[in-house]
Protein backbone atom coordinates (compact mmCIF):
# COMPACT_ATOMS: atom_id res chain seq x y z
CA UNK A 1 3.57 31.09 49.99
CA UNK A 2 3.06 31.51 46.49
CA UNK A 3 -0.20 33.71 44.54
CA UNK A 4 -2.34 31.48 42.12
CA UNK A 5 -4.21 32.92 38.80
CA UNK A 6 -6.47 30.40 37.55
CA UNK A 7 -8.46 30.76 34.26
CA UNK A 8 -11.73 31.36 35.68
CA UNK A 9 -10.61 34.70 37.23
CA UNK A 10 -9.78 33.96 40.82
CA UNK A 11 -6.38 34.96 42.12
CA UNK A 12 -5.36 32.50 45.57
CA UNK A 13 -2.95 33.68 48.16
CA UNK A 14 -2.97 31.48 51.23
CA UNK A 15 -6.25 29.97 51.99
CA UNK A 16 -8.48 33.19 51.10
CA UNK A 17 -9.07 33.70 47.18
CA UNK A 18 -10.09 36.90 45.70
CA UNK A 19 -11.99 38.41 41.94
CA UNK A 20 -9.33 39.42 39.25
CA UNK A 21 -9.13 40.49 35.99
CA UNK A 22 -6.95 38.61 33.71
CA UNK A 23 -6.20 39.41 30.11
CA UNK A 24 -8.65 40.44 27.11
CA UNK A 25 -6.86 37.53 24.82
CA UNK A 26 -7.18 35.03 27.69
CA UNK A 27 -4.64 33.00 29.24
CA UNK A 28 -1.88 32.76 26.99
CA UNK A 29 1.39 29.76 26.67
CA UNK A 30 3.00 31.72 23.54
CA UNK A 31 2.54 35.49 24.30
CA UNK A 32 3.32 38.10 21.64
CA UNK A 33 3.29 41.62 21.95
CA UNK A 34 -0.03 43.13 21.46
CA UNK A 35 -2.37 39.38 21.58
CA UNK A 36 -3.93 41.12 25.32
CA UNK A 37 -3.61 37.61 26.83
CA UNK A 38 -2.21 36.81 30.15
CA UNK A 39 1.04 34.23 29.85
CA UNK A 40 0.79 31.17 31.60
CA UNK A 41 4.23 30.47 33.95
CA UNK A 42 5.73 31.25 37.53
CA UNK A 43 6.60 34.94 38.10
CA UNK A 44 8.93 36.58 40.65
CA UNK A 45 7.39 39.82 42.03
CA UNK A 46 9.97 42.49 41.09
CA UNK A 47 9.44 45.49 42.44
CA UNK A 48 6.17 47.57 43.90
CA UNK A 49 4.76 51.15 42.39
CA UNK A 50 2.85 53.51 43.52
CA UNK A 51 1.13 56.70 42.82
CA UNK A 52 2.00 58.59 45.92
CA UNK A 53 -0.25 61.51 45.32
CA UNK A 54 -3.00 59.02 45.77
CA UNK A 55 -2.19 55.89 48.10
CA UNK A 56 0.19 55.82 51.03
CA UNK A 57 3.17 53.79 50.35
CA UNK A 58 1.99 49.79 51.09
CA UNK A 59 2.75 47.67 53.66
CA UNK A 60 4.75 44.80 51.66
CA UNK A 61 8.55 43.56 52.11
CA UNK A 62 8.68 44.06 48.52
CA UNK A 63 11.26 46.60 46.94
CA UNK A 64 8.99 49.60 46.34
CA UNK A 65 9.16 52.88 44.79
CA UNK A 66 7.09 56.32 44.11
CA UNK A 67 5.93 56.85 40.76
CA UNK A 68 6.53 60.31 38.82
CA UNK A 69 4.33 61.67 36.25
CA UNK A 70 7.59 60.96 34.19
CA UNK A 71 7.92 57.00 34.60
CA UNK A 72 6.87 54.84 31.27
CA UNK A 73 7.48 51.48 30.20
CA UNK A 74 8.84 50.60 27.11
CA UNK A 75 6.69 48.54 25.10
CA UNK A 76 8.36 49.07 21.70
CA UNK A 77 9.97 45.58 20.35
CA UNK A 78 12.02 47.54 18.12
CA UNK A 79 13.64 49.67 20.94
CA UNK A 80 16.76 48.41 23.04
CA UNK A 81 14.64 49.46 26.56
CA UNK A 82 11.76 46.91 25.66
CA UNK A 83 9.83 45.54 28.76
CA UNK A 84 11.95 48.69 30.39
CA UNK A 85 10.90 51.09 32.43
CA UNK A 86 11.81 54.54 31.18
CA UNK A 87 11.90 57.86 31.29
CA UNK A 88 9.45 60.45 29.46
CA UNK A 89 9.06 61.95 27.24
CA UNK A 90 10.20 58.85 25.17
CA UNK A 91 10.95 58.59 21.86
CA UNK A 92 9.68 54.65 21.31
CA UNK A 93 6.66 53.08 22.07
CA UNK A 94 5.55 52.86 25.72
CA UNK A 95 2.71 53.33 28.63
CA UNK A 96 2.58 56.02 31.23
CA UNK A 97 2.70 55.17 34.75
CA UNK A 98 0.88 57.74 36.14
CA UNK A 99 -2.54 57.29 34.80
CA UNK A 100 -5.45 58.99 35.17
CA UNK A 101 -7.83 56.27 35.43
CA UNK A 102 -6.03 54.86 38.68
CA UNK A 103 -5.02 51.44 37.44
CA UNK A 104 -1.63 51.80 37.96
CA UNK A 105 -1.70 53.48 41.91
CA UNK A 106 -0.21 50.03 42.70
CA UNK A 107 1.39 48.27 40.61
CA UNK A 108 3.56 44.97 41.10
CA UNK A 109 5.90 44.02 38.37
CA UNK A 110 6.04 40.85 37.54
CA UNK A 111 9.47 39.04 35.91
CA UNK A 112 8.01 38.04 33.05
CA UNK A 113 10.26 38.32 29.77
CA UNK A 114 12.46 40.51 31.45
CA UNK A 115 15.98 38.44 32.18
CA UNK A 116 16.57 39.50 29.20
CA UNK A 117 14.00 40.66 27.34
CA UNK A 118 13.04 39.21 24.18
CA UNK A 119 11.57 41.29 21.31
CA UNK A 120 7.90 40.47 20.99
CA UNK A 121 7.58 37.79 23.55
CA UNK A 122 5.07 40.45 25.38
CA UNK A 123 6.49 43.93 28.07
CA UNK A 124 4.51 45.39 31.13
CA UNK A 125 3.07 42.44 32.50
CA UNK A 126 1.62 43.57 36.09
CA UNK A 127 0.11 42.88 39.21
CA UNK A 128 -2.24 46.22 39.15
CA UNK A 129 -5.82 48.02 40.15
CA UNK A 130 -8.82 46.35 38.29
CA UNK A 131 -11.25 48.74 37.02
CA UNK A 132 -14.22 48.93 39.22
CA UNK A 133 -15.93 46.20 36.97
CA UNK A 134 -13.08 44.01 36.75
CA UNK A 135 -13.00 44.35 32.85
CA UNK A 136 -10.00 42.54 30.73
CA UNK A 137 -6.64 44.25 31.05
CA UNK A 138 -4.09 44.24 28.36
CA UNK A 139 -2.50 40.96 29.74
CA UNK A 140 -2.42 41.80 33.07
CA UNK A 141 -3.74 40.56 36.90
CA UNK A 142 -5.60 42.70 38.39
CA UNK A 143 -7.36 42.98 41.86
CA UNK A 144 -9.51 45.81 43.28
CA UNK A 145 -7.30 47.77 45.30
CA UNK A 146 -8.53 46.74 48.92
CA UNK A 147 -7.42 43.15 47.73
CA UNK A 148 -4.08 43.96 45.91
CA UNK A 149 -3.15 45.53 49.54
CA UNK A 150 -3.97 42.95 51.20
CA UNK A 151 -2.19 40.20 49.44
CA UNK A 152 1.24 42.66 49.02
CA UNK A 153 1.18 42.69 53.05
CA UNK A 154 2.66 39.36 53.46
CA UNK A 155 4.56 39.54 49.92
CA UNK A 156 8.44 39.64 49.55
CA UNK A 157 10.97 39.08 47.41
CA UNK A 158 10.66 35.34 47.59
CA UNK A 159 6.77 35.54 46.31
CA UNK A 160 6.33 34.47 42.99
CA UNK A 161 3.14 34.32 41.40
CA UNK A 162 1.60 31.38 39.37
CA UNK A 163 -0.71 31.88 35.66
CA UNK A 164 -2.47 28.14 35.54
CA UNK A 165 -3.02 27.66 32.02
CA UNK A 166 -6.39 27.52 30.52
């Protein structure tokens, strides 16, 4: 069973569909670094994150793994760890994981532009936390929390998760 995205902001898992947040730039076909759209394609889920100073470790058959205040993700098109995670501090250009604003508590990475990267074609494109009024993300799909749990419970490695395009 596979998650849909469709334009108009719902995300489908199974027969029960759910709000998200999708990119400030839209949904994308050609994403660069920086536009703030979602890409359009089929995704592999990765690996799980999670803040574990704030949310018990979820119930998914995904890989997962506890954040530290000291995990980024290399967003730099010039550096060779783009669309990386990485360690801080960090020389190139990159996000913090462990955010304040609770975004990133749980966060599924998605295998977009990541086998192998290529420079500019867009880094850390999640599954995360929407803001409490589902406002854009940076290119990202986003579900309130309650939601995101409930649709990693019966994700695994063979998940993948569909952007329709626009």
């Amino acid at each position: 069973m596979d998650i849909v995205v469709t334009p108009d902001g719902q995300l489908g898992f199974g027969d029960r569909h759910w709000r998200c947040a999708l990119g400030r730039g839209g949904i994308v076909a050609d994403k660069r670094e920086g536009d703030g759209g979602t890409p359009v394609g089929t995704f592999p889920l990765r690996r799980l994150l999670y803040r574990p100073d704030r949310v018990a470790a979820p119930e998914t058959r995904l890989p997962a793994w506890a954040l530290t205040p000291a995990d980024g993700w290399c967003d730099d098109p010039g550096d060779p760890a783009y669309n990386r995670p990485v360690t801080l501090p960090f020389a190139g250009g990159h996000e913090k994981m462990w955010r304040d604003d609770g975004i990133y508590d749980v966060v599924v990475v998605l295998g977009h532009n990541d086998d192998p990267p290529v420079a500019g074609r867009g880094s850390a494109i999640f599954l995360h936390v929407a803001r409490p009024d589902h406002r854009p993300t940076e290119g990202c799909v986003a579900l309130a929390l309650d939601d995101l749990l409930t649709v990693l419970a019966d994700c695994g490695p063979e998940t993948r998760l569909t952007v329709q395009p626009d």
